[in-house]
PDB file of N, CA and C in Angstrom:
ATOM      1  N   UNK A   1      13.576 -26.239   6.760  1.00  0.00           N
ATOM      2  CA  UNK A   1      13.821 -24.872   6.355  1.00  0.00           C
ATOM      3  C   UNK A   1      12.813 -24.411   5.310  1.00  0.00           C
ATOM      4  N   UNK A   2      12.203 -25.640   4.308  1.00  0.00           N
ATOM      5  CA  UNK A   2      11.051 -24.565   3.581  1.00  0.00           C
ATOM      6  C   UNK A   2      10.316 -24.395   4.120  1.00  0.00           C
ATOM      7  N   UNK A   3       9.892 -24.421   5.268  1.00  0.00           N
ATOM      8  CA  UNK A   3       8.683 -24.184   5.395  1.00  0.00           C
ATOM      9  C   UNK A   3       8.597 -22.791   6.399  1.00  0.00           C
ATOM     10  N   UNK A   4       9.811 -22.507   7.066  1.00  0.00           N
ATOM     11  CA  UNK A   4      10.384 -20.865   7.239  1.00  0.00           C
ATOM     12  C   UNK A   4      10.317 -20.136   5.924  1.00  0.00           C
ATOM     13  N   UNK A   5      10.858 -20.865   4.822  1.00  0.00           N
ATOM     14  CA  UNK A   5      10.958 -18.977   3.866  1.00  0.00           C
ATOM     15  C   UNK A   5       9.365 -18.573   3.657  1.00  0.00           C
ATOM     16  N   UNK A   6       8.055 -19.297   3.220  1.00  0.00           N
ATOM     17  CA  UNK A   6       6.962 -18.884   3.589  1.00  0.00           C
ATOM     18  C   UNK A   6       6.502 -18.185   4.375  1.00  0.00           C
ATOM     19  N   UNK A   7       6.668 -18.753   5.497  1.00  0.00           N
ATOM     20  CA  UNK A   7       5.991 -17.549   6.807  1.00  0.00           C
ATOM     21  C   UNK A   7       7.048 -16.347   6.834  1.00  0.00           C
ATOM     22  N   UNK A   8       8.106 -16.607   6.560  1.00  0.00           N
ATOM     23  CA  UNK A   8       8.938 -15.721   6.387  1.00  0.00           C
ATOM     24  C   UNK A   8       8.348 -14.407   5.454  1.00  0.00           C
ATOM     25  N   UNK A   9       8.139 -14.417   4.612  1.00  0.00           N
ATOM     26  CA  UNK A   9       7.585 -13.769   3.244  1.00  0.00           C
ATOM     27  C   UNK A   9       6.320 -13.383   3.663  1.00  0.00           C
ATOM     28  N   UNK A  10       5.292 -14.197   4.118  1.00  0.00           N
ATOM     29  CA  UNK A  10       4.116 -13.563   4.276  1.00  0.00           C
ATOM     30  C   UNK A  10       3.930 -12.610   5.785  1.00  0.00           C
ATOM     31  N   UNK A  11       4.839 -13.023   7.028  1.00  0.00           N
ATOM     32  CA  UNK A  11       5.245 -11.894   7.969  1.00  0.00           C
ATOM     33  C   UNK A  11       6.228 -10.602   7.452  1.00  0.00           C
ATOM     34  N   UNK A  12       7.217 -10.787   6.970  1.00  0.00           N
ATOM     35  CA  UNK A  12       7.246  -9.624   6.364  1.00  0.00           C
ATOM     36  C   UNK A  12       5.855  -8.368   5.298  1.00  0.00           C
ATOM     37  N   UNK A  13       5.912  -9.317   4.416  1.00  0.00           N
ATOM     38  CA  UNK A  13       4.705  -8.462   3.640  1.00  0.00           C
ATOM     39  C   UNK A  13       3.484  -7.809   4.585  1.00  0.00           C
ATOM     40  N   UNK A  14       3.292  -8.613   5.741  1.00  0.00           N
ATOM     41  CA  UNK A  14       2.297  -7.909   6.746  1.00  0.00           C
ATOM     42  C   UNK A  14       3.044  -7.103   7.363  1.00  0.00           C
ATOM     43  N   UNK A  15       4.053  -7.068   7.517  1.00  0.00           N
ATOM     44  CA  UNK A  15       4.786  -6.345   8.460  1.00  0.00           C
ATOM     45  C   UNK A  15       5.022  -4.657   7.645  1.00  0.00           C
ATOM     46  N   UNK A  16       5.106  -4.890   6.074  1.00  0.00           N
ATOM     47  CA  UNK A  16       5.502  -3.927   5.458  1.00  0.00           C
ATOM     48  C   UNK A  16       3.824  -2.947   5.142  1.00  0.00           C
ATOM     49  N   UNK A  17       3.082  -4.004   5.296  1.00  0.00           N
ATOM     50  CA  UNK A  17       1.707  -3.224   5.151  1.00  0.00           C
ATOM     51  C   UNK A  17       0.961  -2.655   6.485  1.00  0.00           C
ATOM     52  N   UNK A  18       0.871  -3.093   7.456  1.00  0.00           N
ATOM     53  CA  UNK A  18       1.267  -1.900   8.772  1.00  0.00           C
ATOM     54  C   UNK A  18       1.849  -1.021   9.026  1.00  0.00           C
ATOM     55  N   UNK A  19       3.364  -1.613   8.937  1.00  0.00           N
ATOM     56  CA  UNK A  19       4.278  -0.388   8.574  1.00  0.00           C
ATOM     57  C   UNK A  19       3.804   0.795   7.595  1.00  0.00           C
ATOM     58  N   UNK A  20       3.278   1.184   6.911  1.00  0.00           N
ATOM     59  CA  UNK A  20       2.914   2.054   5.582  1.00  0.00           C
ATOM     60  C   UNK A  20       1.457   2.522   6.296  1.00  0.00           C
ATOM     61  N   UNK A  21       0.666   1.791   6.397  1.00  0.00           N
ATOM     62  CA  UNK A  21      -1.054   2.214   7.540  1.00  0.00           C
ATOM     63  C   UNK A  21      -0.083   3.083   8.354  1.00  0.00           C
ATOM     64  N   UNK A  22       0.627   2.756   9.379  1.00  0.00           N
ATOM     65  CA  UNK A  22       1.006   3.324  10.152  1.00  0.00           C
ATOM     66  C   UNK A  22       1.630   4.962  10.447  1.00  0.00           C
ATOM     67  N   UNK A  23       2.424   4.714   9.566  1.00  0.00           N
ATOM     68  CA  UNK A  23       3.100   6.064   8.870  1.00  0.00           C
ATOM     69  C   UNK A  23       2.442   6.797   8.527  1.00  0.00           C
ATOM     70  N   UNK A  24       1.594   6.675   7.619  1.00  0.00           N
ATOM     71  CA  UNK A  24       0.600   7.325   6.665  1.00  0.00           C
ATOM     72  C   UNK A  24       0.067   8.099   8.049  1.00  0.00           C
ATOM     73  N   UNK A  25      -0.829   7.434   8.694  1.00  0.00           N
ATOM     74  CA  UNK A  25      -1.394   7.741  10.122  1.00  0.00           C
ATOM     75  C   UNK A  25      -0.661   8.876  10.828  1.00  0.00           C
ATOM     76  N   UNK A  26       0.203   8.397  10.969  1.00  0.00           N
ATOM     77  CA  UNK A  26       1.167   9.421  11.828  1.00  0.00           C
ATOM     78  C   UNK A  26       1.316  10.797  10.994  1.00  0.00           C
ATOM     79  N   UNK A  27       1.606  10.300  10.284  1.00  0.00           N
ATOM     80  CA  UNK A  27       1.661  11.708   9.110  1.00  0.00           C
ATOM     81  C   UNK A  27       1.480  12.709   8.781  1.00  0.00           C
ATOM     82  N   UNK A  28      -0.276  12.571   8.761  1.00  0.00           N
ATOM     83  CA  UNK A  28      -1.238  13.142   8.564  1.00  0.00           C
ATOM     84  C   UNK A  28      -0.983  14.589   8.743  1.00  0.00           C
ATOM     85  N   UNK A  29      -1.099  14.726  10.069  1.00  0.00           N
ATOM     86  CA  UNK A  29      -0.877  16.386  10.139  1.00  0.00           C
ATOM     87  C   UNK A  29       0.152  16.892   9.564  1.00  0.00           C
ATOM     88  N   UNK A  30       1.051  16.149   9.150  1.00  0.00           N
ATOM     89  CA  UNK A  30       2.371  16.647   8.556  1.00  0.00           C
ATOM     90  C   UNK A  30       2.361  17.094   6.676  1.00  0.00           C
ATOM     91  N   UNK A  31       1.212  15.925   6.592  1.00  0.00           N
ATOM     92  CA  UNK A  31       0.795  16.141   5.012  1.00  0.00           C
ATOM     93  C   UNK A  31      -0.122  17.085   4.987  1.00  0.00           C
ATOM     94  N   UNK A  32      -1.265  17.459   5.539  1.00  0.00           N
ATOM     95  CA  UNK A  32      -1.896  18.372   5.715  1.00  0.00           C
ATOM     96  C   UNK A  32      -0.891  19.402   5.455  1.00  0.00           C
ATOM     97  N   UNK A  33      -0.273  20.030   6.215  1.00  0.00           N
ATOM     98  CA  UNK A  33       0.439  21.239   5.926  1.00  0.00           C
ATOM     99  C   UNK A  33       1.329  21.356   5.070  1.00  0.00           C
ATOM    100  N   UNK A  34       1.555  20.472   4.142  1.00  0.00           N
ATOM    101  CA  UNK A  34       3.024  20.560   3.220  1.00  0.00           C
ATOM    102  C   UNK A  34       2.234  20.696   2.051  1.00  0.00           C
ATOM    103  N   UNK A  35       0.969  19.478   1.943  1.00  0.00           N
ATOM    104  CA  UNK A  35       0.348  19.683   0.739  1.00  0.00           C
ATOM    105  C   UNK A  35      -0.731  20.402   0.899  1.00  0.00           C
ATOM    106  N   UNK A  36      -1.241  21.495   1.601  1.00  0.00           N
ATOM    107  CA  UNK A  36      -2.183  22.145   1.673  1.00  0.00           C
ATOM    108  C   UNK A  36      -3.882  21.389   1.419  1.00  0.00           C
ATOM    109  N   UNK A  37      -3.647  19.994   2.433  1.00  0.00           N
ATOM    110  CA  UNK A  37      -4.550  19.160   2.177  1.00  0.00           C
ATOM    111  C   UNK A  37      -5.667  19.501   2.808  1.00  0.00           C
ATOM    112  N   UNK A  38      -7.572  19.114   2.207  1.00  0.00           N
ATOM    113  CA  UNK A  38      -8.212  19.459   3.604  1.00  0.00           C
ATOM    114  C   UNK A  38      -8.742  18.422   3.841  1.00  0.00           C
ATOM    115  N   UNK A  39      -9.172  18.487   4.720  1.00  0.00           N
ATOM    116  CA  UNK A  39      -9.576  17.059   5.695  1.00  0.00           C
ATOM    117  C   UNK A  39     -10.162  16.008   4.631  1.00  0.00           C
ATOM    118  N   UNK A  40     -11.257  16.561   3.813  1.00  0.00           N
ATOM    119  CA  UNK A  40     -11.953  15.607   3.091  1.00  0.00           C
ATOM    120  C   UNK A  40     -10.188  14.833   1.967  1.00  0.00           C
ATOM    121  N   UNK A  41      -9.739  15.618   1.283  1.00  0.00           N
ATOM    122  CA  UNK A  41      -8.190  14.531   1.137  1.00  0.00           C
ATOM    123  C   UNK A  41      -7.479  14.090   1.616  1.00  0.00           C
ATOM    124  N   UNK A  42      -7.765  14.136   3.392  1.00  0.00           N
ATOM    125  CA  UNK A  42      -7.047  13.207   4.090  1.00  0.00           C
ATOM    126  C   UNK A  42      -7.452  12.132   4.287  1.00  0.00           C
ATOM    127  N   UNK A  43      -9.085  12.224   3.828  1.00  0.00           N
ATOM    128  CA  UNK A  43      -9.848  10.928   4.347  1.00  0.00           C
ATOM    129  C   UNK A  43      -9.403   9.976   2.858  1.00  0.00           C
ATOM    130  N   UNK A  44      -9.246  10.687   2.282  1.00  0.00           N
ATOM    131  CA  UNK A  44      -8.880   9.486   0.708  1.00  0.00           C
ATOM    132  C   UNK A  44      -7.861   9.178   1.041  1.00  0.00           C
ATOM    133  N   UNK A  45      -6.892   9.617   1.608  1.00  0.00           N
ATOM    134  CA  UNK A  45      -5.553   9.119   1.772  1.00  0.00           C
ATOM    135  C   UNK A  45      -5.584   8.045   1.900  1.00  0.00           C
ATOM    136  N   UNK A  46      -6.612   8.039   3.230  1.00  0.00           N
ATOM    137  CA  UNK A  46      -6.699   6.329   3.978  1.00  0.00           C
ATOM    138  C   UNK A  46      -7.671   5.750   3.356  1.00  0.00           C
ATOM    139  N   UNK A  47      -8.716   6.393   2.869  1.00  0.00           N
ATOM    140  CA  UNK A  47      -9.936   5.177   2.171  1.00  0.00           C
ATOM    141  C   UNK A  47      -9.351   4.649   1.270  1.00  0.00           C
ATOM    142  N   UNK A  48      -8.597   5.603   0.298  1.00  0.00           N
ATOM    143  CA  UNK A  48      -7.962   5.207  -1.239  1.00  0.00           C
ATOM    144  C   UNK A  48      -7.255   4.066  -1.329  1.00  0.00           C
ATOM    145  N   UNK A  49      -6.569   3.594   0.138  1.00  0.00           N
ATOM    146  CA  UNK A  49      -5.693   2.253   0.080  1.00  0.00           C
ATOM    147  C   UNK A  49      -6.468   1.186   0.531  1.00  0.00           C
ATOM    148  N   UNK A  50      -7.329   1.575   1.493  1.00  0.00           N
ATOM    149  CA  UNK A  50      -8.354   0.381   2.243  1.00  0.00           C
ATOM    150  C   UNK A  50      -9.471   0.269   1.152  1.00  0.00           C
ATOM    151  N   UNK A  51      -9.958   1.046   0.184  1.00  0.00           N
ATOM    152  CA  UNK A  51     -10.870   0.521  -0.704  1.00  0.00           C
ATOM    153  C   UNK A  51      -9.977  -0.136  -1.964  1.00  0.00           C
ATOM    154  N   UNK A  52      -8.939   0.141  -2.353  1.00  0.00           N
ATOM    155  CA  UNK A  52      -8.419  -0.773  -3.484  1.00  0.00           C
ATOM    156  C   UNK A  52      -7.708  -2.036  -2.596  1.00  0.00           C
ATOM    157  N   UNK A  53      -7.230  -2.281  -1.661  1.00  0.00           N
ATOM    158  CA  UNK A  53      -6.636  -3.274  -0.801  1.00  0.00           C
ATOM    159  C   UNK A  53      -7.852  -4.196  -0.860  1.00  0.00           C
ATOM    160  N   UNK A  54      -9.113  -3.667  -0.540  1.00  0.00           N
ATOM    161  CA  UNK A  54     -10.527  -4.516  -0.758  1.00  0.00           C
ATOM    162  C   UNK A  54     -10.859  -4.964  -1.503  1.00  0.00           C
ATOM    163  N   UNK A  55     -10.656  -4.319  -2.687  1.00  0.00           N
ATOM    164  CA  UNK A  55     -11.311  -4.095  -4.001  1.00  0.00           C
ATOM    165  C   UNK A  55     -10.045  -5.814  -4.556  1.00  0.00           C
ATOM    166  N   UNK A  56      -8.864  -5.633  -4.148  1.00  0.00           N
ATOM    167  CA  UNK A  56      -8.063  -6.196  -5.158  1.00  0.00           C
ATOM    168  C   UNK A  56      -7.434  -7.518  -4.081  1.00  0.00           C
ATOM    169  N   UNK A  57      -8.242  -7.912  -2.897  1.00  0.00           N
ATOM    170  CA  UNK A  57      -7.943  -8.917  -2.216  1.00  0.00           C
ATOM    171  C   UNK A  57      -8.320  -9.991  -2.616  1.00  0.00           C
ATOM    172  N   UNK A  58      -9.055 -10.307  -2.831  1.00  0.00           N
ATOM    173  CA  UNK A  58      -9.940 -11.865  -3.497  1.00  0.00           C
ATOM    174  C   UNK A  58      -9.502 -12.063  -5.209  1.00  0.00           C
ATOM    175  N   UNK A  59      -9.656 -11.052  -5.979  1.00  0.00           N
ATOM    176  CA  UNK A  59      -9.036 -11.318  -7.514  1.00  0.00           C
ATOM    177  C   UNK A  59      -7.549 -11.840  -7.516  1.00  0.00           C
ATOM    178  N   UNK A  60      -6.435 -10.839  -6.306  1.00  0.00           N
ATOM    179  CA  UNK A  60      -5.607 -11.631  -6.559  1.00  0.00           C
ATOM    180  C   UNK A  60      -4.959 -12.462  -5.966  1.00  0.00           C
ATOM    181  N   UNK A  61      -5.877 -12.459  -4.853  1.00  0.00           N
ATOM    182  CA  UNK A  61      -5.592 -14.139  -4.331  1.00  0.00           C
ATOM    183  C   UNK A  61      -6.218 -15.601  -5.471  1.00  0.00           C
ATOM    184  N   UNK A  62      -7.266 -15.367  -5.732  1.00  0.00           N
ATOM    185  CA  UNK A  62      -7.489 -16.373  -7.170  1.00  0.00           C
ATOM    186  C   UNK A  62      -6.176 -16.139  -8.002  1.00  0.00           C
ATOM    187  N   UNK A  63      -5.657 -15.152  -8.808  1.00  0.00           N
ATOM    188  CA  UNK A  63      -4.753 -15.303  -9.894  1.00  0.00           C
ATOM    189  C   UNK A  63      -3.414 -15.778  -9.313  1.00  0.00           C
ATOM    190  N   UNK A  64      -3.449 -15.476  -7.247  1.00  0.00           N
ATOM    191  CA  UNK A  64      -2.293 -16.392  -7.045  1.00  0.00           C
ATOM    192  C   UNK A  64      -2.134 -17.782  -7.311  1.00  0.00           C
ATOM    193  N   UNK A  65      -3.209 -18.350  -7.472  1.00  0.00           N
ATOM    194  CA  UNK A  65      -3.526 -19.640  -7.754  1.00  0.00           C
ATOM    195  C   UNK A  65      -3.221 -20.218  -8.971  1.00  0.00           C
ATOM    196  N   UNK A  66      -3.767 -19.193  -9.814  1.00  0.00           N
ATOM    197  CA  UNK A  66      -3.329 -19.776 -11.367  1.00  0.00           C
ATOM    198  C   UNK A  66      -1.837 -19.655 -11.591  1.00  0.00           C
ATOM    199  N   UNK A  67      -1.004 -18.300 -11.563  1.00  0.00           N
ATOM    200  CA  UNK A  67       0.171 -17.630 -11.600  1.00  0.00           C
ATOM    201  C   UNK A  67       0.971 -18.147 -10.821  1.00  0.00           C
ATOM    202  N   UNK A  68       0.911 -18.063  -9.296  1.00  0.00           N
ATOM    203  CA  UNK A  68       2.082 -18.366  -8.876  1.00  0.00           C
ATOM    204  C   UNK A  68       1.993 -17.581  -7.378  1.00  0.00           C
ATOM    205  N   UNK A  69       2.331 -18.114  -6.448  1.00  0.00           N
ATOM    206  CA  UNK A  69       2.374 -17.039  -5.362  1.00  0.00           C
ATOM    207  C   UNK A  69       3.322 -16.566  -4.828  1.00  0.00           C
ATOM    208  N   UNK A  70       4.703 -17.065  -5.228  1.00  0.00           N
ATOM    209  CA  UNK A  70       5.814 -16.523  -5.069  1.00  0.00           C
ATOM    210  C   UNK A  70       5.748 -15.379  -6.203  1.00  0.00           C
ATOM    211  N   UNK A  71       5.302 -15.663  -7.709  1.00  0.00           N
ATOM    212  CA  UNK A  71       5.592 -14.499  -8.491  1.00  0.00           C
ATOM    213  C   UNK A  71       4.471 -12.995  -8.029  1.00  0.00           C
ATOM    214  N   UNK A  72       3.254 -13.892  -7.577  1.00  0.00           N
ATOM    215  CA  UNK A  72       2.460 -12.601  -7.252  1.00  0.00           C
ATOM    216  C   UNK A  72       2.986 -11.648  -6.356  1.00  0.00           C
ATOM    217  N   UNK A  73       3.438 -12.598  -5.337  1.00  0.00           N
ATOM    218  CA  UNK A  73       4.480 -11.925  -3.726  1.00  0.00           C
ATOM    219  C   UNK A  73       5.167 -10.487  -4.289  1.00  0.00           C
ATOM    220  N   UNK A  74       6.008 -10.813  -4.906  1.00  0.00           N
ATOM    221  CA  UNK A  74       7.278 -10.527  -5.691  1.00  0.00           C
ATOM    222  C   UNK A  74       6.787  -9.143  -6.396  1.00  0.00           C
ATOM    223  N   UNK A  75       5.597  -9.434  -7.528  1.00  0.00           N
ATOM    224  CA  UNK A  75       5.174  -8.277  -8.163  1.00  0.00           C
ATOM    225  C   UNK A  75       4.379  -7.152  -7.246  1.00  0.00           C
ATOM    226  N   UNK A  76       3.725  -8.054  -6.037  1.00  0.00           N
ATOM    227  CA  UNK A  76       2.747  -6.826  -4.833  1.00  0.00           C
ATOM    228  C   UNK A  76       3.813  -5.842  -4.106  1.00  0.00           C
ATOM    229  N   UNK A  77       5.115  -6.932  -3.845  1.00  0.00           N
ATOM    230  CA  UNK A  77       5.806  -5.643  -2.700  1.00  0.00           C
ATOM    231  C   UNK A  77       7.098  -5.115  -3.630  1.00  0.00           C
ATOM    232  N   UNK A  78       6.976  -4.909  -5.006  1.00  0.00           N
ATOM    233  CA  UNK A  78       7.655  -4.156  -5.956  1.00  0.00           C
ATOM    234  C   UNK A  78       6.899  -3.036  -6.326  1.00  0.00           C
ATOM    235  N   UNK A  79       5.358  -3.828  -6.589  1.00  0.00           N
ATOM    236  CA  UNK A  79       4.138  -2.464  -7.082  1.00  0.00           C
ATOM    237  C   UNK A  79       4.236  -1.599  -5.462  1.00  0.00           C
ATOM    238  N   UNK A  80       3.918  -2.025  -4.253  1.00  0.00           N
ATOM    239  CA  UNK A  80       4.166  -1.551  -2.902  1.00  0.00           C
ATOM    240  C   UNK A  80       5.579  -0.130  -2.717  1.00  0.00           C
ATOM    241  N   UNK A  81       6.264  -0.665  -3.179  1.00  0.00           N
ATOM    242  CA  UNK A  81       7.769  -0.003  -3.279  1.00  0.00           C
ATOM    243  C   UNK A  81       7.348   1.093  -3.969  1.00  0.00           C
ATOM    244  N   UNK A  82       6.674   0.344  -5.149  1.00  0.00           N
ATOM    245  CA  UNK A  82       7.118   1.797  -6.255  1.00  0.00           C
ATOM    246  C   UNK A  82       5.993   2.887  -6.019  1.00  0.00           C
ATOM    247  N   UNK A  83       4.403   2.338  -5.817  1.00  0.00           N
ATOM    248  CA  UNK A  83       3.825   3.360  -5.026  1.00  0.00           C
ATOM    249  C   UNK A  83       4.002   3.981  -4.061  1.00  0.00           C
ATOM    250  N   UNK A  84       4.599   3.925  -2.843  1.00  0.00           N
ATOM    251  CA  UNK A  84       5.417   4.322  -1.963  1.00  0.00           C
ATOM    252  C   UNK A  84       6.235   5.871  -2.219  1.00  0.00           C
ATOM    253  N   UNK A  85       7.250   4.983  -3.285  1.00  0.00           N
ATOM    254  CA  UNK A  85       7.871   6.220  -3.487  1.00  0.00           C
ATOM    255  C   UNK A  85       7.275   7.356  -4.373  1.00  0.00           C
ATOM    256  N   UNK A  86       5.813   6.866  -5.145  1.00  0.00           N
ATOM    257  CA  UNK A  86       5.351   8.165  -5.513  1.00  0.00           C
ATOM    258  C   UNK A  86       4.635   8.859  -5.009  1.00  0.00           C
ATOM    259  N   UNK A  87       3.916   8.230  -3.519  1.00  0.00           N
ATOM    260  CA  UNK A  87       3.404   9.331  -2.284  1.00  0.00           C
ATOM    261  C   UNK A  87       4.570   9.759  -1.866  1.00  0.00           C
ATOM    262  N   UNK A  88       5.780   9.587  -1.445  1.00  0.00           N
ATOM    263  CA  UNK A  88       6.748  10.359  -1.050  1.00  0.00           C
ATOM    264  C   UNK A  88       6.792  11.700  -2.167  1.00  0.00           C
ATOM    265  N   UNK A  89       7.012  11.002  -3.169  1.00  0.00           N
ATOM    266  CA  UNK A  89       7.062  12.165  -4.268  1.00  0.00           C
ATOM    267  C   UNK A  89       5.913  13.130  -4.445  1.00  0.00           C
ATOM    268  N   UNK A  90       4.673  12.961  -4.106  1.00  0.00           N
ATOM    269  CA  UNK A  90       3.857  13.843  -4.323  1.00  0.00           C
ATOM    270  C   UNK A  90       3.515  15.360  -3.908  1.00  0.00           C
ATOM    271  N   UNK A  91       3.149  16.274  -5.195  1.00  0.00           N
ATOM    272  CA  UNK A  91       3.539  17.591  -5.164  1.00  0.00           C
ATOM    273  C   UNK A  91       2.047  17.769  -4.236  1.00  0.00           C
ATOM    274  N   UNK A  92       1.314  17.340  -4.424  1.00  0.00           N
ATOM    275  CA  UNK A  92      -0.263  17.576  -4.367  1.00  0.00           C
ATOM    276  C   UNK A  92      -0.812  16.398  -3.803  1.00  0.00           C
ATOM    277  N   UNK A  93      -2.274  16.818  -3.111  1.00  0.00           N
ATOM    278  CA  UNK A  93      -2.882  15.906  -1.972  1.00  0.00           C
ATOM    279  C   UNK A  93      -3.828  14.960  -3.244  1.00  0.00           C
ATOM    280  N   UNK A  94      -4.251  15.223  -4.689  1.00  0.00           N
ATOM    281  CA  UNK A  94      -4.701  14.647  -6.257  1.00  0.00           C
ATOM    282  C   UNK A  94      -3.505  13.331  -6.138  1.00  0.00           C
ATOM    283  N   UNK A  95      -2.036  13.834  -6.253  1.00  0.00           N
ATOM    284  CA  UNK A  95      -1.250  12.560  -6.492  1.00  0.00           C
ATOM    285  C   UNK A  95      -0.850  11.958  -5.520  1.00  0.00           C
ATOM    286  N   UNK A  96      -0.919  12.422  -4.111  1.00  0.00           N
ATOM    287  CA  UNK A  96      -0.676  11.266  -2.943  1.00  0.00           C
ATOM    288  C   UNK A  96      -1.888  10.638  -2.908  1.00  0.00           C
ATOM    289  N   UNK A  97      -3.133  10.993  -3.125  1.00  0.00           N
ATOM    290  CA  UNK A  97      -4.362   9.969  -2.978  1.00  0.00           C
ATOM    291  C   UNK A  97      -3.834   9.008  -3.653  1.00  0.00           C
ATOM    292  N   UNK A  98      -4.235   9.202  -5.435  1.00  0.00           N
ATOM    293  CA  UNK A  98      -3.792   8.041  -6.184  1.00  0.00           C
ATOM    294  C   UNK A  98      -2.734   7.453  -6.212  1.00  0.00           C
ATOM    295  N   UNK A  99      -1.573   7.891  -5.793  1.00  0.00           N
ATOM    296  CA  UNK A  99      -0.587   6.814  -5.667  1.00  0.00           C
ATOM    297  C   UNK A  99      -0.713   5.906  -4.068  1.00  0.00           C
ATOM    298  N   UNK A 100      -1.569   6.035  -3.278  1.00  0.00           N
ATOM    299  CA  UNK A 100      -2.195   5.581  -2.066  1.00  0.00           C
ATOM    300  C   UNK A 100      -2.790   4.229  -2.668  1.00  0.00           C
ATOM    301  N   UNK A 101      -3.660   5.045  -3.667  1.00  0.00           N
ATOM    302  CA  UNK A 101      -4.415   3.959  -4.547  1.00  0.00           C
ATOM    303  C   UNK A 101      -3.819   2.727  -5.034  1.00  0.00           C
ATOM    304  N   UNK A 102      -2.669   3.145  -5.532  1.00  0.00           N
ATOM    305  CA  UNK A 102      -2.407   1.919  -6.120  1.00  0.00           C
ATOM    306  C   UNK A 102      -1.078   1.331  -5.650  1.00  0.00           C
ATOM    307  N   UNK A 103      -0.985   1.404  -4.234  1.00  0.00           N
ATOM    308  CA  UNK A 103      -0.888   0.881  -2.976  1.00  0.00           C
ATOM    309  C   UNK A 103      -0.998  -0.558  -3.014  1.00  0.00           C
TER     310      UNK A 103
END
């Protein structure tokens, strides 16, 4: 059985980060018109998560190493959650980028 809660944890977490690409994707035209977005802030939407997802893949896979990778797990799909809900929340296509960002 330990060796299920692992794959367990790391298929979910992929599962939850598709899930979110995905949506976002679908979206689009829907955010466009609510937030009076234009194309060039739709393209941050999606760069804004695929360049910090880049940006922050290798640093914290090293500090999983030092830290912990259950605690890193734990803190990515809490930070995940809580950015989440502040693109839901966003009044403006300025705060759905950056909260994309820090995705």
């Amino acid at each position: 059985m330990r060796t299920w809660g692992p794959l367990t944890a790391v298929c979910l977490g992929t599962f939850m980060l598709l899930l979110d690409v995905t949506i976002v994707v679908v979206a689009l035209p829907d955010m466009a018109g609510a937030l009076n977005a234009s194309l060039s802030d739709l393209q941050w939407v999606i760069d804004g998560y695929a360049l910090a997802l880049a940006a922050l893949l290798l640093g914290v896979g090293a500090a999983a190493d030092v830290l912990g990778r259950r605690r890193l797990n734990v803190a990515g799909t809490a930070l995940l959650a809580l950015a989440s809900l502040g693109c839901g929340l966003a009044t403006n296509a300025e705060v759905l980028v950056a909260a994309r960002a820090h995705c």
